[in-house]
Protein backbone atom coordinates (compact mmCIF):
# COMPACT_ATOMS: atom_id res chain seq x y z
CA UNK A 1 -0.68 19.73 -23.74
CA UNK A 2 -3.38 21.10 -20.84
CA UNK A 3 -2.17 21.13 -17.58
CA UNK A 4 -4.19 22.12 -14.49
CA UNK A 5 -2.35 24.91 -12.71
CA UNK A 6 -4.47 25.55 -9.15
CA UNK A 7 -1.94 28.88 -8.84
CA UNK A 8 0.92 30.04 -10.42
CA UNK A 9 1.90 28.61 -13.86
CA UNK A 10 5.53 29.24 -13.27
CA UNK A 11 5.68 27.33 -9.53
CA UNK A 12 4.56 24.45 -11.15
CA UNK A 13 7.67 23.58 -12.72
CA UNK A 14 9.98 24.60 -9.53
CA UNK A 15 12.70 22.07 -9.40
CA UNK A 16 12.14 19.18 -6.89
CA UNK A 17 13.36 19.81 -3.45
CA UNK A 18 17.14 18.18 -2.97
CA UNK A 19 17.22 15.27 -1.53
CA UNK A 20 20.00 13.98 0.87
CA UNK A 21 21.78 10.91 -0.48
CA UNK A 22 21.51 9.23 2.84
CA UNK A 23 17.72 9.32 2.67
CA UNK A 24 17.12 8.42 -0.99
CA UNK A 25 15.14 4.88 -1.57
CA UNK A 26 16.51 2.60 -3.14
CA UNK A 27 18.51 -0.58 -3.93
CA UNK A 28 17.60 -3.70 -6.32
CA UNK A 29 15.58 -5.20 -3.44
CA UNK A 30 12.58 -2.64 -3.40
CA UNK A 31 11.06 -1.07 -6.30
CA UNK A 32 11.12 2.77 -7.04
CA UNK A 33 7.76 4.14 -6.37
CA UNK A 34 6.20 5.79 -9.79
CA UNK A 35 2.86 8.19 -8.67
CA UNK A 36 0.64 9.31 -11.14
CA UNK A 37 -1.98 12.10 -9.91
CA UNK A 38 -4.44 12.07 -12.93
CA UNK A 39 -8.02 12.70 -13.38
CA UNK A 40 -10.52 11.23 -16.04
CA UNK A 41 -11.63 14.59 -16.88
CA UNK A 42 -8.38 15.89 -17.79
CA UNK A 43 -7.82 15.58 -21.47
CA UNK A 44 -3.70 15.26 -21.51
CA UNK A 45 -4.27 12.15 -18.91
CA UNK A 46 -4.73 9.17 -20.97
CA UNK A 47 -1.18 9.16 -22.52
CA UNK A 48 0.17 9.84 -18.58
CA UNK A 49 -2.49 6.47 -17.80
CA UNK A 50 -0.77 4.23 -20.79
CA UNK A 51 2.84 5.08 -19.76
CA UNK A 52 1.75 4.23 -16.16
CA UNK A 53 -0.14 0.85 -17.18
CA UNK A 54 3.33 0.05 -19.64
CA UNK A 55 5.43 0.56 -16.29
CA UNK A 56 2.86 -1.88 -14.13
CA UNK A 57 4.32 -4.99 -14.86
CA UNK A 58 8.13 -4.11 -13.93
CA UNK A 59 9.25 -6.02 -10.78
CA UNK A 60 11.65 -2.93 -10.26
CA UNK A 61 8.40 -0.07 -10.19
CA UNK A 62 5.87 0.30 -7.74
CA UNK A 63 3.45 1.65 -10.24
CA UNK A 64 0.23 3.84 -8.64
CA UNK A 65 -2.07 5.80 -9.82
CA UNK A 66 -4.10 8.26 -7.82
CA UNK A 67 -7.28 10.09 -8.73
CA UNK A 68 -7.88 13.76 -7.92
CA UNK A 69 -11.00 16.05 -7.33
CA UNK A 70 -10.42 19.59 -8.87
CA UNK A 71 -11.60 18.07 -12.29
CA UNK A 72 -14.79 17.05 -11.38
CA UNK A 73 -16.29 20.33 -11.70
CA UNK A 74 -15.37 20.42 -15.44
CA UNK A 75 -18.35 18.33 -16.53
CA UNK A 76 -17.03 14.66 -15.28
CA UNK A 77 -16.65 13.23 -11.43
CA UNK A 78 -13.52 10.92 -11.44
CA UNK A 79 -14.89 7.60 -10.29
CA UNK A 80 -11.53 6.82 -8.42
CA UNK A 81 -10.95 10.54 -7.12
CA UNK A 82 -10.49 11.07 -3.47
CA UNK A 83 -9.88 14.09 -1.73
CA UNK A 84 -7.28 12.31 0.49
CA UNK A 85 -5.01 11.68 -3.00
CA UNK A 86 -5.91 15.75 -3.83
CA UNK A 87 -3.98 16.17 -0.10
CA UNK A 88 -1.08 14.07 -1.11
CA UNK A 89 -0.56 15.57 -4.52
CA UNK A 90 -0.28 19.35 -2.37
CA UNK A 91 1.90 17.62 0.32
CA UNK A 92 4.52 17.11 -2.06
CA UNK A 93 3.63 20.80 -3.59
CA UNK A 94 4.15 22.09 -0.16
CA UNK A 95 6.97 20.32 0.83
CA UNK A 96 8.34 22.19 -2.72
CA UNK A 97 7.46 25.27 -1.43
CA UNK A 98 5.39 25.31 -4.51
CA UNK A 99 1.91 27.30 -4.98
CA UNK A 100 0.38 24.86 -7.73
CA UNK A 101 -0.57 21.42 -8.57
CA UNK A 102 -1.53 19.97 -11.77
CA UNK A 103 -1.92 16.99 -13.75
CA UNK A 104 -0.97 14.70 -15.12
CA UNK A 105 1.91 14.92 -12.58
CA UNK A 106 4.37 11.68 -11.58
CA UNK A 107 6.16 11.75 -8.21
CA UNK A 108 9.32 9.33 -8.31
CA UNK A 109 10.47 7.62 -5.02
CA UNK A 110 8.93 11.42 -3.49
CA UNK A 111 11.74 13.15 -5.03
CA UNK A 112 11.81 14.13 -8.60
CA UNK A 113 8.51 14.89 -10.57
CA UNK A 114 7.65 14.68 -13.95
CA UNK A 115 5.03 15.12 -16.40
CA UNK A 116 3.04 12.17 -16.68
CA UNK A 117 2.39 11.56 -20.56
CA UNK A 118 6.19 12.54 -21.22
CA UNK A 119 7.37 8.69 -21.13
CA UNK A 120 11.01 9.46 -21.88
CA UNK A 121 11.16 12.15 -19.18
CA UNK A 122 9.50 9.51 -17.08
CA UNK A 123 12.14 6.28 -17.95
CA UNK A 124 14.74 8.75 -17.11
CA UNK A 125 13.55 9.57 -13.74
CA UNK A 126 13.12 6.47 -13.25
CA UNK A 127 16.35 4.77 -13.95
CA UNK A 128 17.99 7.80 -11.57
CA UNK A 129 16.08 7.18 -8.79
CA UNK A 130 17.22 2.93 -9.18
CA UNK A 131 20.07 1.95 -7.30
CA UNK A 132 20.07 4.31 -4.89
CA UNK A 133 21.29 4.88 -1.32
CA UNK A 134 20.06 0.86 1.07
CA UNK A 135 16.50 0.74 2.25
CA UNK A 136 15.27 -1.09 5.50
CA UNK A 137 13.87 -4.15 5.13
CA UNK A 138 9.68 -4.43 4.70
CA UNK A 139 7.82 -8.20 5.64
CA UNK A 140 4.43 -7.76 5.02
CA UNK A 141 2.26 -10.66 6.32
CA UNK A 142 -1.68 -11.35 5.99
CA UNK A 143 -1.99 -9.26 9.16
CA UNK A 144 1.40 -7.34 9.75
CA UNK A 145 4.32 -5.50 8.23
CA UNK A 146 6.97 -5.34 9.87
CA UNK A 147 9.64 -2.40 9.10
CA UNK A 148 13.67 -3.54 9.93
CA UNK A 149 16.16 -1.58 11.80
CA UNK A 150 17.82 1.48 9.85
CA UNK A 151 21.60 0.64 8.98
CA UNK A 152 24.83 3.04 8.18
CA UNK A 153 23.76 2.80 4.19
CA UNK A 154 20.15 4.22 5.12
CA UNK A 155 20.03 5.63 8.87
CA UNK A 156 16.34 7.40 9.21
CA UNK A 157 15.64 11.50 8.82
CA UNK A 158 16.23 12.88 11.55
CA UNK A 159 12.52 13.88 12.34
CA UNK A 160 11.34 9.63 11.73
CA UNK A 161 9.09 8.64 8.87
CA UNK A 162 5.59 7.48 8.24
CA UNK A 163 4.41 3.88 7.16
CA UNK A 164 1.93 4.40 4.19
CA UNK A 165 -0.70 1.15 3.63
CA UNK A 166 -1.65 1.61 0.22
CA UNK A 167 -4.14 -0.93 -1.39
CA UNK A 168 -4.53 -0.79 -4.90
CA UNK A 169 -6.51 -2.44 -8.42
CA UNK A 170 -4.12 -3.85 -10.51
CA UNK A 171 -6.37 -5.42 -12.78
CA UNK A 172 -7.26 -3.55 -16.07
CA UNK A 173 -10.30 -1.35 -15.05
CA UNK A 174 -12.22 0.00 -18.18
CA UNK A 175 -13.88 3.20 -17.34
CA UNK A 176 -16.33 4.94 -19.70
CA UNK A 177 -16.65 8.83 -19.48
CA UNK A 178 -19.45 10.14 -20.70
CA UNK A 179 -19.19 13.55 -20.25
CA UNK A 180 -16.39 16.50 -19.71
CA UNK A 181 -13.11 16.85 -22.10
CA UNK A 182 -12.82 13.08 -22.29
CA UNK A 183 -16.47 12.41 -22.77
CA UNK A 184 -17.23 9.47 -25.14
CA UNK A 185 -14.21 8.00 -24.71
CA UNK A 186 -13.33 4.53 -22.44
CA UNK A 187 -10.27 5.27 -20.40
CA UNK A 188 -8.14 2.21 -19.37
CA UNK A 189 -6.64 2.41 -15.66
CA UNK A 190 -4.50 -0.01 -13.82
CA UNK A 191 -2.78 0.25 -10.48
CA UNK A 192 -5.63 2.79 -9.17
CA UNK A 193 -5.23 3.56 -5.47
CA UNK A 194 -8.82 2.82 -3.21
CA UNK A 195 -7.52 2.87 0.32
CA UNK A 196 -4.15 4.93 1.86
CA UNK A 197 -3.76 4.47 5.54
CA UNK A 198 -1.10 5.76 7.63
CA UNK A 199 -0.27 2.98 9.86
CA UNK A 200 2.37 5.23 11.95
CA UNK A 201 5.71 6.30 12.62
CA UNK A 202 8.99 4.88 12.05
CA UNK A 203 12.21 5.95 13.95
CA UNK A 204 14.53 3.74 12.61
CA UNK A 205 14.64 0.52 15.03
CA UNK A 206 12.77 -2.60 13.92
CA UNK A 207 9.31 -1.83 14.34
CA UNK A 208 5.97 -4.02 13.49
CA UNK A 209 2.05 -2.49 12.72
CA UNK A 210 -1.06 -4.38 12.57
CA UNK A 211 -2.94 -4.05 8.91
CA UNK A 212 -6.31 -3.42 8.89
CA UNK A 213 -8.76 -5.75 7.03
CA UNK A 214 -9.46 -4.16 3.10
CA UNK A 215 -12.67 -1.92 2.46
CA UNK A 216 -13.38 -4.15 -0.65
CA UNK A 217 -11.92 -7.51 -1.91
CA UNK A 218 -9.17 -7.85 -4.63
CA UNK A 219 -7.10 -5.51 -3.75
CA UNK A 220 -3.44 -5.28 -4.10
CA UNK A 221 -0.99 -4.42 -1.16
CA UNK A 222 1.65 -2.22 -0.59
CA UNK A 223 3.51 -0.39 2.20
CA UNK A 224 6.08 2.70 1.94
CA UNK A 225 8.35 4.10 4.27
CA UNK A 226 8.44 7.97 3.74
CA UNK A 227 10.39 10.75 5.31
CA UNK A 228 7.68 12.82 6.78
CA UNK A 229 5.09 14.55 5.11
CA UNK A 230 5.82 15.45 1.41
CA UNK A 231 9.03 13.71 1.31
CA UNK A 232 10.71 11.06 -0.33
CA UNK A 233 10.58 7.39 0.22
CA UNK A 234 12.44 5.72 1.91
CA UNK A 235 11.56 2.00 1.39
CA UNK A 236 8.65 0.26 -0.46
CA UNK A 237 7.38 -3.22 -0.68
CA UNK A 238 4.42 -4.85 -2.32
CA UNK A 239 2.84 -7.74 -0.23
């Protein structure tokens, strides 16, 4: 298996940071949040993009995949690649105290990471980050989302939280690459991030945020609460 290691091979596999129980997401009213930072150019990403696509239709996973720009120079620009989703994949690296990203790397509810195209590593991360600590409630209208008040089960980090917009394909999206490691091949993607949008902070009272019109039609909508920058998630929902 390649990975991409921007510096350091052995910070790359740093355990996660811990997480306090009292600010992991989760119960069986939201779904755990499953990010995949992939690129088309990276040859050990297809089996990370079929375990991703498999997990897309589970009512219990938030399934997203987000495209990242340090391949491109390798022969093949990602057409989904943005460097905004290169600045989330270090924000969790950061937050890690880590010196490296790579790919194919998951994210699970922000707190655990695994590697991508290892889908039993994955399902177990997976099923330990369900049933977790309450989450506040998310109502996500045409035109507003509306985040509830924090309760004892899941009172907010102490420093508040952003409100993520994310708007996402969830069709099927057939992408031939015709050059690079993966050149020749057709990659299928599913779930592929296009717009992320911080709509603002959350303290923990009941708080509502307007939602801006989409930069293209058919999109898919979804909003997450996370504990600052790099941290976990607090509450998702998909509209």
């Amino acid at each position: 298996m390649r990975l991409v290691l921007l510096a350091g091979v052995a910070a790359a596999f740093a355990t996660a940071a811990t997480v306090s129980p009292a600010v992991r997401a989760a119960d069986a009213g939201r779904p755990v949040v499953v990010e995949l930072f992939q690129s088309q150019g990276c040859s050990s990403c297809p089996p990370a993009n079929a375990n991703l696509n498999a997990l897309a239709d589970r009512p219990d996973v938030l399934a997203l995949s987000f495209g990242v720009t340090y391949w491109d120079h390798l022969g093949w620009k990602d057409t989904f690649a943005k460097k905004q989703f290169t600045d989330r994949q270090w924000d969790y690296a950061r937050a890690r105290r880590r010196g490296s990203v790579w790919t194919p790397q998951v994210y699970v509810d922000g707190r655990s990471d695994v590697v991508g195209s290892d889908r039993a590593e994955l399902d177990a991360a997976v099923k330990d980050a369900a049933g977790a600590a309450a989450a506040p409630d998310i109502r996500i209208a045409s035109d507003r989302v509306t985040i509830g008040r924090a309760g004892d089960a899941a009172p907010p980090p102490s420093g508040g939280a952003d409100v993520w917009l994310v708007r996402y394909d969830s069709r099927i999206v057939q992408v031939p690459v015709k050059a690079g490691e993966n050149g020749g091949r057709t990659l299928p993607h599913r779930n592929v991030v296009r717009e992320l949008v911080r709509l603002g902070s959350w303290s923990g009272e009941a708080a509502s945020f307007d939602l801006p019109q989409p930069g293209q039609d058919g999109l898919s909508t979804a909003v997450l609460v996370q504990a600052g920058t790099g941290g976990p998630i607090l509450a998702a929902a998909r509209g």
